[in-house]
Protein backbone atom coordinates (compact mmCIF):
# COMPACT_ATOMS: atom_id res chain seq x y z
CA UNK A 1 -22.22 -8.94 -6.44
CA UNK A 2 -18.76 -7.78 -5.54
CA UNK A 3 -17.26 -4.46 -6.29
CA UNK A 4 -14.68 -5.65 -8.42
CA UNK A 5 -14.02 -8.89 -9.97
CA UNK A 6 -10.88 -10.85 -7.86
CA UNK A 7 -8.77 -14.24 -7.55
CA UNK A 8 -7.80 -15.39 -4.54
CA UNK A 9 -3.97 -14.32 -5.31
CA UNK A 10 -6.16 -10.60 -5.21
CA UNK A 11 -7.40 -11.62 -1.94
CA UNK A 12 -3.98 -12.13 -0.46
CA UNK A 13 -2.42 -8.88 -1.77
CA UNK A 14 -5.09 -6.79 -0.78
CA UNK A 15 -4.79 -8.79 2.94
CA UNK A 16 -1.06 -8.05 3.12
CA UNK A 17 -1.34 -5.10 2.06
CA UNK A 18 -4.00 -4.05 4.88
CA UNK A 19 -1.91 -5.72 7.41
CA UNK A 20 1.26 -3.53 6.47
CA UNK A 21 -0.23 -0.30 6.07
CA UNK A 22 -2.79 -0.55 8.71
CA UNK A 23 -2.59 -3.10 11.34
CA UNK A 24 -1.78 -1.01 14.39
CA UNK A 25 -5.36 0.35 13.81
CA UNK A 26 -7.62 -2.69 14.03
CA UNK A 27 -9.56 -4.39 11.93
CA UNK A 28 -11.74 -0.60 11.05
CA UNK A 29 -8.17 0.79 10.19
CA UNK A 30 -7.21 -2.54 8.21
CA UNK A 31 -10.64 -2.36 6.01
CA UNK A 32 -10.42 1.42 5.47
CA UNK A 33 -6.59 0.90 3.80
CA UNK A 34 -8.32 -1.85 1.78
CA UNK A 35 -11.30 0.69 0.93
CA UNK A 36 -8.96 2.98 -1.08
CA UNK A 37 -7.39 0.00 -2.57
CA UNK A 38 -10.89 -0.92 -3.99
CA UNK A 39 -11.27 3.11 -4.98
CA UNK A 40 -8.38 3.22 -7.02
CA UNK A 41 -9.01 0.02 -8.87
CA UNK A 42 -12.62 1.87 -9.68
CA UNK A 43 -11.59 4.90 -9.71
CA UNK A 44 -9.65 5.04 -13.90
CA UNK A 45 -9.04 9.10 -13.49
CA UNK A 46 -6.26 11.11 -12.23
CA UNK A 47 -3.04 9.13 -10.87
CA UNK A 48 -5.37 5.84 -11.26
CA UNK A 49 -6.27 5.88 -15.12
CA UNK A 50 -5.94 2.26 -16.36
CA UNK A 51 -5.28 0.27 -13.61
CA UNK A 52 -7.31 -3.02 -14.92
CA UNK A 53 -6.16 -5.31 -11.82
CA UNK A 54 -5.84 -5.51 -7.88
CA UNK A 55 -1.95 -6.50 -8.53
CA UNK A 56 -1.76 -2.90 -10.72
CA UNK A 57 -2.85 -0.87 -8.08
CA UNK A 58 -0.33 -2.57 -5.59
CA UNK A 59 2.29 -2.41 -7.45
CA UNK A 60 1.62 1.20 -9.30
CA UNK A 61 4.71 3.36 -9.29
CA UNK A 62 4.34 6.99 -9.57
CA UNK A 63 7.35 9.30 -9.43
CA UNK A 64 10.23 6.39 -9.33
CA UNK A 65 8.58 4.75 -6.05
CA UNK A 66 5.70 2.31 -5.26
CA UNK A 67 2.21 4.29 -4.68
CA UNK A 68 2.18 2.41 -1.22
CA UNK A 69 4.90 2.72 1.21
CA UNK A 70 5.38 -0.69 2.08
CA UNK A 71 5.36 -2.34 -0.92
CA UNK A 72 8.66 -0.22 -0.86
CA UNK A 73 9.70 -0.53 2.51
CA UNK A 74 9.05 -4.39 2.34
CA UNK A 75 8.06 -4.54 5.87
CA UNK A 76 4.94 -6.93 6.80
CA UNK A 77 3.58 -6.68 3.20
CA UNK A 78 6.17 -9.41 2.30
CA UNK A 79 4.67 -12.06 5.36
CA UNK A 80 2.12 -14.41 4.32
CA UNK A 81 -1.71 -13.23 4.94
CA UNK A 82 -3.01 -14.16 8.15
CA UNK A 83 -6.96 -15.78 7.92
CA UNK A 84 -8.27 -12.40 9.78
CA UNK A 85 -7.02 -10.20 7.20
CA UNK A 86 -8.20 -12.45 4.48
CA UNK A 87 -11.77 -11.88 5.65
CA UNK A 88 -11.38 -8.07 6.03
CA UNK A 89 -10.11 -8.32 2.12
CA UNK A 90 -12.90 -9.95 0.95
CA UNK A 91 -15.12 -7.46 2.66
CA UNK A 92 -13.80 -4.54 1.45
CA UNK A 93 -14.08 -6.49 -2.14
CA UNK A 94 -17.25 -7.56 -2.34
CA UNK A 95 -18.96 -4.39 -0.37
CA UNK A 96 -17.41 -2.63 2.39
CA UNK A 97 -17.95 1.16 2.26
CA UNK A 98 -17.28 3.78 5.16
CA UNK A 99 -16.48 6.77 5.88
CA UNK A 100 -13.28 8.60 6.08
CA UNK A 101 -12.05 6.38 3.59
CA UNK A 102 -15.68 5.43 1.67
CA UNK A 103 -14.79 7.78 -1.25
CA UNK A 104 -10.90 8.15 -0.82
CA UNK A 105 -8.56 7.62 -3.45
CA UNK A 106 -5.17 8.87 -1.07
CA UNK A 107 -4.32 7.98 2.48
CA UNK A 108 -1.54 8.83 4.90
CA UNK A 109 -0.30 9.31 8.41
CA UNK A 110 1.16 12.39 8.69
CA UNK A 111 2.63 11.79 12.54
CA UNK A 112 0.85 14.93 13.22
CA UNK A 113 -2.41 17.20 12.59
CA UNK A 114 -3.84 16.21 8.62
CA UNK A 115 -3.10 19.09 6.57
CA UNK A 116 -6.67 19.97 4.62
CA UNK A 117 -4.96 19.00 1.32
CA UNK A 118 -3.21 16.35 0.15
CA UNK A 119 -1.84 16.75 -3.26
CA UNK A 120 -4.55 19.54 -3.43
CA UNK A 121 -7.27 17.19 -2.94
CA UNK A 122 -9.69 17.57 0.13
CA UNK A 123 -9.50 15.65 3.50
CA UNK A 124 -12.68 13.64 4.43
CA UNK A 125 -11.66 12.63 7.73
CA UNK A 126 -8.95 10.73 9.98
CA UNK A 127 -9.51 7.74 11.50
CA UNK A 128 -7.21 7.15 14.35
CA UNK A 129 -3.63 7.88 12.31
CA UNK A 130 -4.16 8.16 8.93
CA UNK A 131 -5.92 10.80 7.21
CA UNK A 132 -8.14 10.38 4.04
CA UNK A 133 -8.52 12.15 0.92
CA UNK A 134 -11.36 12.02 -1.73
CA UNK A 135 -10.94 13.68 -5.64
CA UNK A 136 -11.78 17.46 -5.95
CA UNK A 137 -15.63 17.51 -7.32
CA UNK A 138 -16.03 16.74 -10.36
CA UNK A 139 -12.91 15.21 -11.37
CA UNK A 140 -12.83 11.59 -10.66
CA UNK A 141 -16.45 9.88 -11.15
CA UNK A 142 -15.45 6.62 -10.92
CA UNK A 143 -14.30 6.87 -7.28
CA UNK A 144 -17.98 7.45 -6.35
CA UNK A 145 -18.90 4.19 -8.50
CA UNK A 146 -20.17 1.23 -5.96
């Protein structure tokens, strides 16, 4: 059973969207960006209260801008998804978990050390460039949710 109900339109979002954010990273890097993709969808707390689809969570704005970068930026997220990344989408739909990113809800590369809060929420770990962040205890119990 997968983790969240998806079309294949959800599959190619979630692909391009892994490409964009991730690709320099390899395919661990591409399915970790996916991860919090899948988080937030689950997640329905904090910044990520009622988000109902895939396409809502790629397209969220918060504060006047898109939540991720290059939906903004326009960048690779506009190319078509490439077969690879298809794959790694599905897998992070249907049941890929891991840490940094198996609980995150917030990712970024800060171009230097990761600070031990983002938006006051606690760093679980880096994987090569981007650092992860998971919800204070407590706070978001539907990011823990397979």
């Amino acid at each position: 059973m997968a983790r969240v109900k998806y079309t294949d339109n959800d599959v190619d979002l979630v692909a391009r969207m892994m490409r964009a954010e991730a690709e320099g990273e390899g395919k661990l890097g591409m399915l970790m960006v996916g991860n919090v993709i899948v988080n937030r969808l689950k997640a329905d707390c904090l910044d990520f209260e009622d988000l109902r689809s895939i396409n809502d969570v790629i397209f969220q704005i918060q504060g006047g801008n898109y939540s991720f970068e290059a939906v903004q930026k326009g960048n690779v997220f506009y190319n078509r998804a490439r077969n690879v990344e298809k794959r790694l989408a599905r897998q992070t739909l249907d049941y890929w978990r891991q840490h940094p990113s198996k609980y995150a809800l917030w990712y970024f590369n800060p171009y230097g050390e990761c600070p031990p809060t983002w938006y006051g929420q606690p760093f679980t770990g880096q994987y090569k460039q981007h650092c992860y962040y998971e919800p204070v205890a407590d706070t978001c119990e539907g990011a823990y949710r397979y």
